[in-house]
Every structure is written in C-alpha cells, then in structure tokens.
N, C-alpha and C. Protein backbone atom coordinates (compact mmCIF):
# COMPACT_ATOMS: atom_id res chain seq x y z
N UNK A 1 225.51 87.75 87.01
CA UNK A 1 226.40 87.97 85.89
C UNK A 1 227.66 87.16 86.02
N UNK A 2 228.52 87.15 85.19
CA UNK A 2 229.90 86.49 84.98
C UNK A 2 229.69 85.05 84.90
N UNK A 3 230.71 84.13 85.09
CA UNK A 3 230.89 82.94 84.24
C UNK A 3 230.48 82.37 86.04
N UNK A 4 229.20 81.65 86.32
CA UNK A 4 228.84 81.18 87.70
C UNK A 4 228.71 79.68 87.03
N UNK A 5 229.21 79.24 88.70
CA UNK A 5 229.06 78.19 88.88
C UNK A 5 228.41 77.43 89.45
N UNK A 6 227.62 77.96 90.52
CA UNK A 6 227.06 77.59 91.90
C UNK A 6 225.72 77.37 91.10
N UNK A 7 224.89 76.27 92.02
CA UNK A 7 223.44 76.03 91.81
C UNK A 7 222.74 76.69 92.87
N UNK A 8 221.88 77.17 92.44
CA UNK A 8 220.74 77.82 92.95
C UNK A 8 219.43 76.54 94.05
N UNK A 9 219.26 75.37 93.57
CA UNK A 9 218.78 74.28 94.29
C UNK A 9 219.58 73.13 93.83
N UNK A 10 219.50 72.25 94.84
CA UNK A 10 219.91 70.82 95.05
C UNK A 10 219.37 70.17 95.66
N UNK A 11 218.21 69.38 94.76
CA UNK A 11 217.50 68.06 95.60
C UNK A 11 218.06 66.48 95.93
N UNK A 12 218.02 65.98 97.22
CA UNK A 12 218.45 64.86 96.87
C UNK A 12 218.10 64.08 97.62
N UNK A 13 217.69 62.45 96.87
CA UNK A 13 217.24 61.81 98.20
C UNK A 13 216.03 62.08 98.58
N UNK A 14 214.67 62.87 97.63
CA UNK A 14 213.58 63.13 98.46
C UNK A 14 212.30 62.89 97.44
N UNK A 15 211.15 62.15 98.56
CA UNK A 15 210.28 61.35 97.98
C UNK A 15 209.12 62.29 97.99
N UNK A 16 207.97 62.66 97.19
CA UNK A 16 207.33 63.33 97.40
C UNK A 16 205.71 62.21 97.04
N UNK A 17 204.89 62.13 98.14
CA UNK A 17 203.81 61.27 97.60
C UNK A 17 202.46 61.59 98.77
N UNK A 18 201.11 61.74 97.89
CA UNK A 18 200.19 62.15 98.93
C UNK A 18 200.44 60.75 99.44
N UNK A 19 199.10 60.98 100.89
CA UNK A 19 198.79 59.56 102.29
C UNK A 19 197.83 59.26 101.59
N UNK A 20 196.81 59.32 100.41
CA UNK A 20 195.97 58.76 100.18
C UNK A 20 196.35 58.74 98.32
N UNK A 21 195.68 57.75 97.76
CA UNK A 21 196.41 57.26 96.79
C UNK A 21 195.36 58.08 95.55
N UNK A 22 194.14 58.38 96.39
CA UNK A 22 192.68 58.46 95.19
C UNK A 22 192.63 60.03 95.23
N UNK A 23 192.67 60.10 96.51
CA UNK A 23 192.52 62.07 96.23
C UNK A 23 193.44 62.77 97.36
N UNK A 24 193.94 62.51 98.46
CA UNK A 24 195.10 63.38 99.04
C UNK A 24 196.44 62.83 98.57
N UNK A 25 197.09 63.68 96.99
CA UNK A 25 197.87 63.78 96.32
C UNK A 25 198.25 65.55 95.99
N UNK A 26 199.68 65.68 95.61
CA UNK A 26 199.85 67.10 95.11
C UNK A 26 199.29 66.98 93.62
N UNK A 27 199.48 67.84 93.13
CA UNK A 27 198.98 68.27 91.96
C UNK A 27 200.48 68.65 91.16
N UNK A 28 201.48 69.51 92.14
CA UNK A 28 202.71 69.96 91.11
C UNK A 28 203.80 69.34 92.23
N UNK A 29 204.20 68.08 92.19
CA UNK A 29 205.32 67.42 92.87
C UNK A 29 206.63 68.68 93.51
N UNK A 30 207.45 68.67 92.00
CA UNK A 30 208.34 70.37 92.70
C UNK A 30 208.09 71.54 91.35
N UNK A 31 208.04 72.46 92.02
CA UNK A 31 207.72 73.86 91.05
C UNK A 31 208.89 74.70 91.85
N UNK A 32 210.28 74.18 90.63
CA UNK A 32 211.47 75.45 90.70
C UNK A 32 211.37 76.14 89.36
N UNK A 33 210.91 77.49 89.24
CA UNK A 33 211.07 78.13 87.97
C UNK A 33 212.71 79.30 88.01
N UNK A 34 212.97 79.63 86.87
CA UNK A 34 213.96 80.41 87.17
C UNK A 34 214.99 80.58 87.72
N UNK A 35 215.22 79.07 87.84
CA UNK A 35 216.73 78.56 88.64
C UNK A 35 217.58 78.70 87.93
N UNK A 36 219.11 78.82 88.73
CA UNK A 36 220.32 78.74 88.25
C UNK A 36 220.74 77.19 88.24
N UNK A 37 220.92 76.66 87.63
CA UNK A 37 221.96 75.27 87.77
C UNK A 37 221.28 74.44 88.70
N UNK A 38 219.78 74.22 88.46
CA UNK A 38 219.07 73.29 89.39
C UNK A 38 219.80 71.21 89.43
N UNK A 39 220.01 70.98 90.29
CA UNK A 39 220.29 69.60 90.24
C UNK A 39 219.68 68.86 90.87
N UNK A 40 218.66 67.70 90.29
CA UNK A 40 217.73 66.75 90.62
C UNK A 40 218.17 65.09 91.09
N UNK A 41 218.43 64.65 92.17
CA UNK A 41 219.00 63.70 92.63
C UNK A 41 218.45 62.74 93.41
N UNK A 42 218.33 61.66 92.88
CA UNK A 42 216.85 60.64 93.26
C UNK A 42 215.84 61.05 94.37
N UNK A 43 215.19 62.00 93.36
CA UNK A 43 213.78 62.58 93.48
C UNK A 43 212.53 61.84 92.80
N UNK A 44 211.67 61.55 93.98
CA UNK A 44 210.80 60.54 93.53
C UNK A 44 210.01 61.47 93.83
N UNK A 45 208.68 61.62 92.58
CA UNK A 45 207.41 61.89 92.73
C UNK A 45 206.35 61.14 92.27
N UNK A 46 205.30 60.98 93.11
CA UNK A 46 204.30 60.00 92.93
C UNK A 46 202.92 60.38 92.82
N UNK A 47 201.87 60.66 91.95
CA UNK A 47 200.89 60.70 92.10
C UNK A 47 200.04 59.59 92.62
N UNK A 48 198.42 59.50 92.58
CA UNK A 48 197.63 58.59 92.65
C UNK A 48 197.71 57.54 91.92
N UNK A 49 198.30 56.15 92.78
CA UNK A 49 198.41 54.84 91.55
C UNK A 49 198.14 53.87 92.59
N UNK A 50 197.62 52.46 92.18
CA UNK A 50 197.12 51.31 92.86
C UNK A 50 196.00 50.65 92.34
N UNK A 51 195.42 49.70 92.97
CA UNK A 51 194.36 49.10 92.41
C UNK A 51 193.21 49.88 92.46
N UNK A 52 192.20 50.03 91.43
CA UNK A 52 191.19 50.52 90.77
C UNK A 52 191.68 52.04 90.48
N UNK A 53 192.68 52.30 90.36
CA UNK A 53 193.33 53.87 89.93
C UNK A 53 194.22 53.83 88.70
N UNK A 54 195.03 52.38 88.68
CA UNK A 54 196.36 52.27 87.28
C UNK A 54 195.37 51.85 86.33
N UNK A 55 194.27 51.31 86.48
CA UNK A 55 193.86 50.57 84.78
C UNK A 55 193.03 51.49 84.53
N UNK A 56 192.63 52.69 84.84
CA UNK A 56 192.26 53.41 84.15
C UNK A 56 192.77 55.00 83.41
N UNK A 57 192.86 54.88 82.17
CA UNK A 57 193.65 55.82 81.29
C UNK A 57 192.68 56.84 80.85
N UNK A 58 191.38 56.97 81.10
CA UNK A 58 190.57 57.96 80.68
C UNK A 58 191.52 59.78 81.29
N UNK A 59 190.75 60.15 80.65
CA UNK A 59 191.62 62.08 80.87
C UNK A 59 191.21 62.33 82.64
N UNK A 60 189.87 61.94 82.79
CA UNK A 60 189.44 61.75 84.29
C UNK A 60 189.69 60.76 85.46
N UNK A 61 190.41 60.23 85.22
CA UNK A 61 190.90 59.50 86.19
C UNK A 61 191.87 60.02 86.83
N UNK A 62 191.74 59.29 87.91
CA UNK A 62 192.51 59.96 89.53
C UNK A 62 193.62 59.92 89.47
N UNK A 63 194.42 59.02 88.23
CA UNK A 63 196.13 58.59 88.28
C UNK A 63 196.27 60.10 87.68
N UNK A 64 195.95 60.95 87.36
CA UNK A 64 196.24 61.83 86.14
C UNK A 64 196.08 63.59 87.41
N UNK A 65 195.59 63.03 88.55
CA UNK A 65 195.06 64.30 89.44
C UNK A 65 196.64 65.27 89.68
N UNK A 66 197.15 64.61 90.07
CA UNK A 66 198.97 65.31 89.93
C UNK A 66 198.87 65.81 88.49
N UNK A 67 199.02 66.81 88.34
CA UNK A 67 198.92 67.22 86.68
C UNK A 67 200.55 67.51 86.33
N UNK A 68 201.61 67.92 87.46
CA UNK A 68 202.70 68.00 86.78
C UNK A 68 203.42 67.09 87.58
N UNK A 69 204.70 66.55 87.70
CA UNK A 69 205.76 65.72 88.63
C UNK A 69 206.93 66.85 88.96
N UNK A 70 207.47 67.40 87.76
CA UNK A 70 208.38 68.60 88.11
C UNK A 70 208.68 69.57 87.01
N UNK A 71 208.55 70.62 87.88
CA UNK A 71 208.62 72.10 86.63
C UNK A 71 209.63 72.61 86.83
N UNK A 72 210.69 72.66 85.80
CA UNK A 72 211.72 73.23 85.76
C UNK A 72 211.70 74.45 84.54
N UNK A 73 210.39 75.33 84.40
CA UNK A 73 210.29 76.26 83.70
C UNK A 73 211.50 77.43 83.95
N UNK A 74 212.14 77.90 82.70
CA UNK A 74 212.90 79.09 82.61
C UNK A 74 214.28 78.60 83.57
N UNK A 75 214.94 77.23 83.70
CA UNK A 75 215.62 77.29 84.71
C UNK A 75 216.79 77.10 83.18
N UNK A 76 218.31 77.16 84.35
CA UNK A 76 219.25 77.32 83.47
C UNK A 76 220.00 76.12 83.84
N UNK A 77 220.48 75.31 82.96
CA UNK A 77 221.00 74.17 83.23
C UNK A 77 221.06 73.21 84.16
N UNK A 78 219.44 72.48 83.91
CA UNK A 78 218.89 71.78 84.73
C UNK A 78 219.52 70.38 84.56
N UNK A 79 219.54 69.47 85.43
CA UNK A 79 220.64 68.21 85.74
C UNK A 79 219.54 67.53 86.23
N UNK A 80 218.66 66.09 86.47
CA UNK A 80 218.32 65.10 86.88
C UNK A 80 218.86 64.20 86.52
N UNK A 81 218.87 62.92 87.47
CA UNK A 81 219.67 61.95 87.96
C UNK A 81 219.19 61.26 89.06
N UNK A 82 219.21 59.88 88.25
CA UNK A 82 218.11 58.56 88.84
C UNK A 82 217.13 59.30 89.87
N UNK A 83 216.08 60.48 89.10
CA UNK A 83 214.67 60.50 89.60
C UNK A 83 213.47 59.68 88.67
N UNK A 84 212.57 59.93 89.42
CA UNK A 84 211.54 58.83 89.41
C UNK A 84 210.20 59.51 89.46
N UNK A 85 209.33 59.74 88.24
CA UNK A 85 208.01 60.52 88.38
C UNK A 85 206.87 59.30 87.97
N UNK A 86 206.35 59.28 88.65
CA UNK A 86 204.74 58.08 88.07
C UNK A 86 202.97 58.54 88.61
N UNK A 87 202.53 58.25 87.76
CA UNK A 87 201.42 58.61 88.12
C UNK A 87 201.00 60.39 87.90
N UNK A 88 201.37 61.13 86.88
CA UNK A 88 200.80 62.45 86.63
C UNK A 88 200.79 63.02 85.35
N UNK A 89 199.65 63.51 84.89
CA UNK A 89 199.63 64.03 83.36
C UNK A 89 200.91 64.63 82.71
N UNK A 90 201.65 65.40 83.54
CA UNK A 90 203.09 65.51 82.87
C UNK A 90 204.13 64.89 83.68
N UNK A 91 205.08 64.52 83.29
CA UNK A 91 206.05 64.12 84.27
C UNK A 91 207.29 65.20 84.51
N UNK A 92 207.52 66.17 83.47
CA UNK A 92 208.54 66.97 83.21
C UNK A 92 208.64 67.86 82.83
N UNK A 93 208.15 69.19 83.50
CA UNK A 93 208.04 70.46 82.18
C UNK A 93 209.45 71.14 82.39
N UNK A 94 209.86 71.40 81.05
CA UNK A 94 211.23 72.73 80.84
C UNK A 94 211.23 73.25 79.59
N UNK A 95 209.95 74.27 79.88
CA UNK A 95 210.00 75.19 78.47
C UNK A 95 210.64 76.38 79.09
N UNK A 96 210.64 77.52 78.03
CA UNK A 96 211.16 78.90 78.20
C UNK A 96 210.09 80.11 77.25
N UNK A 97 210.66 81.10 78.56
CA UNK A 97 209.08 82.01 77.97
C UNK A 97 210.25 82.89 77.62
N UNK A 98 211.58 83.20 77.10
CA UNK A 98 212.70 83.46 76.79
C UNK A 98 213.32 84.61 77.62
N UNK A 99 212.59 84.69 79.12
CA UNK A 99 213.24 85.72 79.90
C UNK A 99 214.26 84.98 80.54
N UNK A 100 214.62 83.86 80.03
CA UNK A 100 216.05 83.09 80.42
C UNK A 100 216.80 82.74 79.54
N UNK A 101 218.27 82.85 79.46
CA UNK A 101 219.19 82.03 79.11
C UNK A 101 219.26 80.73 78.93
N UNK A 102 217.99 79.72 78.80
CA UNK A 102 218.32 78.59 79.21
C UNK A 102 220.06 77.65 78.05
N UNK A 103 220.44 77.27 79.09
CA UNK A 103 221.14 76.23 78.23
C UNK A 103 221.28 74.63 78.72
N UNK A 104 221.54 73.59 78.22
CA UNK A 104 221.59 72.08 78.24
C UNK A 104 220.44 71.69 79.23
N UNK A 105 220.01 70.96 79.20
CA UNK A 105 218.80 70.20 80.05
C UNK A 105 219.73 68.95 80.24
N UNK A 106 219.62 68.35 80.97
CA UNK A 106 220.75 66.34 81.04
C UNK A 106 219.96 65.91 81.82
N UNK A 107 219.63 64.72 81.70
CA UNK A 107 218.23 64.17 82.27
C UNK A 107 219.08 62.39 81.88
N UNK A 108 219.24 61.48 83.49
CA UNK A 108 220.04 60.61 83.07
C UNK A 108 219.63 59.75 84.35
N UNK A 109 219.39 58.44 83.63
CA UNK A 109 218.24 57.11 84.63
C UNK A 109 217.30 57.78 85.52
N UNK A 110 216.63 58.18 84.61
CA UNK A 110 215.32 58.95 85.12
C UNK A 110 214.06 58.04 84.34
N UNK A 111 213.12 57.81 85.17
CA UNK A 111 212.16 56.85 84.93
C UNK A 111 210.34 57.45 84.97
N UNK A 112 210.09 57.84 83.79
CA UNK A 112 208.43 58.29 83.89
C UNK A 112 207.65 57.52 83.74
N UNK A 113 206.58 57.08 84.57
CA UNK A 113 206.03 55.89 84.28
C UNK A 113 204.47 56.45 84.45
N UNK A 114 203.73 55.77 83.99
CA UNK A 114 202.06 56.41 84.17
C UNK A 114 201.90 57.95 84.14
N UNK A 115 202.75 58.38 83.04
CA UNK A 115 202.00 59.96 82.44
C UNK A 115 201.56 60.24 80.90
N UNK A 116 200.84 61.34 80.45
CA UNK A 116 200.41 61.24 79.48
C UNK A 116 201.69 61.91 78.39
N UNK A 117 201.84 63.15 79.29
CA UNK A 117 203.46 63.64 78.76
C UNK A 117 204.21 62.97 79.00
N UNK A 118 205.96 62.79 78.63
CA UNK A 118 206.80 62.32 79.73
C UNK A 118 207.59 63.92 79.81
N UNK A 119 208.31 64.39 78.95
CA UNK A 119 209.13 65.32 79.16
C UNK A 119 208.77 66.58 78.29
C-alpha cells in the first residue's frame, strides 16, 4: 500500500541462451509475473537461431521452440532498456488478468528480432 517506490526485480547485464542452438533452448527466457516496478536492463534473450534454423518461418520450426523471451504478466510499471529478444514466438508478453493495478509499460532501444509476436 501507499505511494512505493522500490522495485520488486532488477535485471541487468544478463544473457540468457540455451548450449545448443536446435533443441537445448528455454522455452520462457524470464517469467516475472506480479511485480512491483520491474526494471529490464540489457537483458538478452535468445532462442534457437543459425544456419538451417533462421530461414525457416514455418509455425514448426526450431527458431520458434522458445515460445516466450519475457513475461511481464500483471506486473506494475514495467521499464526495459537496451534489451534484446531473438529467436521466439513471442518476444514480450504484458497483459493483465486485472488482479493488478497495472500502470505505464516504457520499453526503450529494445530490439525483437526473429519472433512472430513482438510485444
């Protein structure tokens, strides 16, 4: 309660990418739901990408196996800043199932590259 200021997480500086490019990959890069004042700070997430994995755009292909990059469901004034998501069917989720307050999303030199969603 009351007028807060403090964030609940602070990422920064951190790369998230499977050792194998075709199938040891995550599936949900970061899953913060229900945060206070989350702040995202060159956070790189990477799914499956490289040769015989980027030229293909079918729904089944391996670039697409990461299905999210980062979930910021139900959080409250979420902040990213120069992160970096490539290679996963979504790059960005921040909906609300309205058991939050959410307010402002700011999302700034942030780069989605090879997803079907971006944000």
């Amino acid at each position: 309660g009351g007028n807060r200021h403090n964030r609940s997480a602070y990422l920064e500086r951190i790369e998230i990418r499977g050792v194998d490019l075709t199938e040891d990959c995550f599936t949900t890069g970061v899953n913060l739901t229900g945060c206070w004042r989350p702040l995202f700070s060159g956070v790189i997430v990477g799914g499956p990408f490289g040769p015989g994995v980027s030229d293909d755009w079918s729904d089944s292909s391996p670039m697409f196996f990461a299905t999210l990059g980062i979930n910021v469901d139900d959080c409250y004034g979420v902040e990213l800043d120069n992160c970096y998501v490539w290679a996963a069917s979504t790059g960005i989720s921040c909906t609300t199932s309205g058991s939050a307050d959410e307010e402002s999303f700011r999302m700034r030199n942030t780069n989605l590259v090879g997803v079907k969603i971006g944000l």
